[in-house]
Protein backbone atom coordinates (compact mmCIF):
# COMPACT_ATOMS: atom_id res chain seq x y z
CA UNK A 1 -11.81 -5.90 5.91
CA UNK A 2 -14.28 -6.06 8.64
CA UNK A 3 -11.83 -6.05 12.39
CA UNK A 4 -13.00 -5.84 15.86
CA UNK A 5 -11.15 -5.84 18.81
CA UNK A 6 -12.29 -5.58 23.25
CA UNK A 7 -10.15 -3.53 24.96
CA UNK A 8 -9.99 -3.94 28.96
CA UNK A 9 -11.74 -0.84 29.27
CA UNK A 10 -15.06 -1.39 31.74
CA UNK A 11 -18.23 0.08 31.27
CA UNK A 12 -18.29 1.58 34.93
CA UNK A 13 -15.78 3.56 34.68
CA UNK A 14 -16.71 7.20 36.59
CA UNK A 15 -17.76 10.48 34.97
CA UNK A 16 -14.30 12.04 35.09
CA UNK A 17 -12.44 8.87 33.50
CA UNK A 18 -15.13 8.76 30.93
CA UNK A 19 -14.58 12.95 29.89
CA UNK A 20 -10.44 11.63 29.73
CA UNK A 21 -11.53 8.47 27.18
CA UNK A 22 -13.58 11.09 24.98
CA UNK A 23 -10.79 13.41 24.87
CA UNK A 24 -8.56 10.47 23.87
CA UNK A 25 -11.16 10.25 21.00
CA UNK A 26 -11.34 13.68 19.60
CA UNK A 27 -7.43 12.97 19.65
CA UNK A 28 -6.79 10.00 17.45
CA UNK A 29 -6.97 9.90 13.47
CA UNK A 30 -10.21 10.34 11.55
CA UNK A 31 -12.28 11.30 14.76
CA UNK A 32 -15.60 12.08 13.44
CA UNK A 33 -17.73 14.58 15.45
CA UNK A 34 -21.53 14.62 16.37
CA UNK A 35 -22.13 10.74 15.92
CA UNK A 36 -24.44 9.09 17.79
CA UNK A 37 -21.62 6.34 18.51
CA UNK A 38 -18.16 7.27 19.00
CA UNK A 39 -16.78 7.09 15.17
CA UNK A 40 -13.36 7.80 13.13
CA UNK A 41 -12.70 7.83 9.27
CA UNK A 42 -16.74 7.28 8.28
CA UNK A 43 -19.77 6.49 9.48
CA UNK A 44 -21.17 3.06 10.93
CA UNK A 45 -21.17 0.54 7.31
CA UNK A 46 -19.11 3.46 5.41
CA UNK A 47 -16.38 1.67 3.22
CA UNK A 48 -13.91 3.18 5.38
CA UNK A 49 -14.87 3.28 9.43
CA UNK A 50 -14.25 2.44 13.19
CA UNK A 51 -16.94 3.30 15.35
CA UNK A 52 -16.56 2.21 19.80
CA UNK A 53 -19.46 0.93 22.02
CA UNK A 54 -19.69 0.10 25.50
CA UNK A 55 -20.52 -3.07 26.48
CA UNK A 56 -20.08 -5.33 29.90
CA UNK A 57 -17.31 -7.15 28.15
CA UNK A 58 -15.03 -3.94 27.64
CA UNK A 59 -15.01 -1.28 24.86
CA UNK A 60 -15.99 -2.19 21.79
CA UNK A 61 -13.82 -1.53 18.45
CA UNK A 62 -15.18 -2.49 14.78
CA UNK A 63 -14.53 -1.45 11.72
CA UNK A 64 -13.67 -1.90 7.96
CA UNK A 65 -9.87 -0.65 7.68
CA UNK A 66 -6.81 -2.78 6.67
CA UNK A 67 -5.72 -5.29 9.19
CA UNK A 68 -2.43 -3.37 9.71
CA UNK A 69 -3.71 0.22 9.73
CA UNK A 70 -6.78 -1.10 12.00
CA UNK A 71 -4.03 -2.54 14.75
CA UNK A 72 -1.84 0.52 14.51
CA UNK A 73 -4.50 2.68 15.26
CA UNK A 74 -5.59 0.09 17.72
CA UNK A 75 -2.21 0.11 19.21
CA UNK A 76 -2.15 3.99 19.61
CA UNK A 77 -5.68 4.40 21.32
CA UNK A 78 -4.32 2.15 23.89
CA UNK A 79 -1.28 3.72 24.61
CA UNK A 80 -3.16 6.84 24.95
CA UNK A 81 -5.79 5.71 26.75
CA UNK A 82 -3.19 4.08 29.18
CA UNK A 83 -1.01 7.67 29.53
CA UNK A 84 -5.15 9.32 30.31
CA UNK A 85 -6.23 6.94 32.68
CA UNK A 86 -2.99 5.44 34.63
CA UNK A 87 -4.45 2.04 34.00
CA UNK A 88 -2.71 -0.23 31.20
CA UNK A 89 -5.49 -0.80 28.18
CA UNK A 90 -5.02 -3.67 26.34
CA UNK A 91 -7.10 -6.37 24.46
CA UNK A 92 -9.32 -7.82 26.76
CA UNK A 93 -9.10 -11.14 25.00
CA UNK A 94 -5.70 -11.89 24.93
């Protein structure tokens, strides 16, 4: 099932906060390395994926994974994220 979610996460964020965010990456389930986007469990359009992009509305989450792993994993990125940056991450939209 396609899923997307916008975290609260802006696209300005500075050089050091950014390095934090991809080390939050590398740490979470299914991280895939090399990719030209940031991608976990497959690549973008693989039956299985999430993949992250930057854009002026937050940080970007989509992917094909069940609803319930998909906000789990969601759930966990943020609370990482959160503990990295000091800032609370949530979904932008809610």
């Amino acid at each position: 099932m396609n899923q997307s979610i916008t975290l609260n996460l802006p696209y300005d964020l500075s050089e050091a906060e950014w390095v934090k965010v991809m080390e939050v990456y590398r740490s979470m389930d299914g991280w895939i390395e090399g990719e030209e986007l940031p991608c976990w469990f497959g690549k973008l359009n693989a039956t299985k994926f999430v993949v992250a992009s930057v854009e002026p509305s937050g940080l970007l989450l989509e992917g094909n994974l069940d609803p319930l792993l998909f906000r789990g994993w969601v759930t966990k990125l943020c609370a990482k994220l959160t503990a990295a940056l000091g800032r609370e991450v949530y979904d932008a939209e809610a």
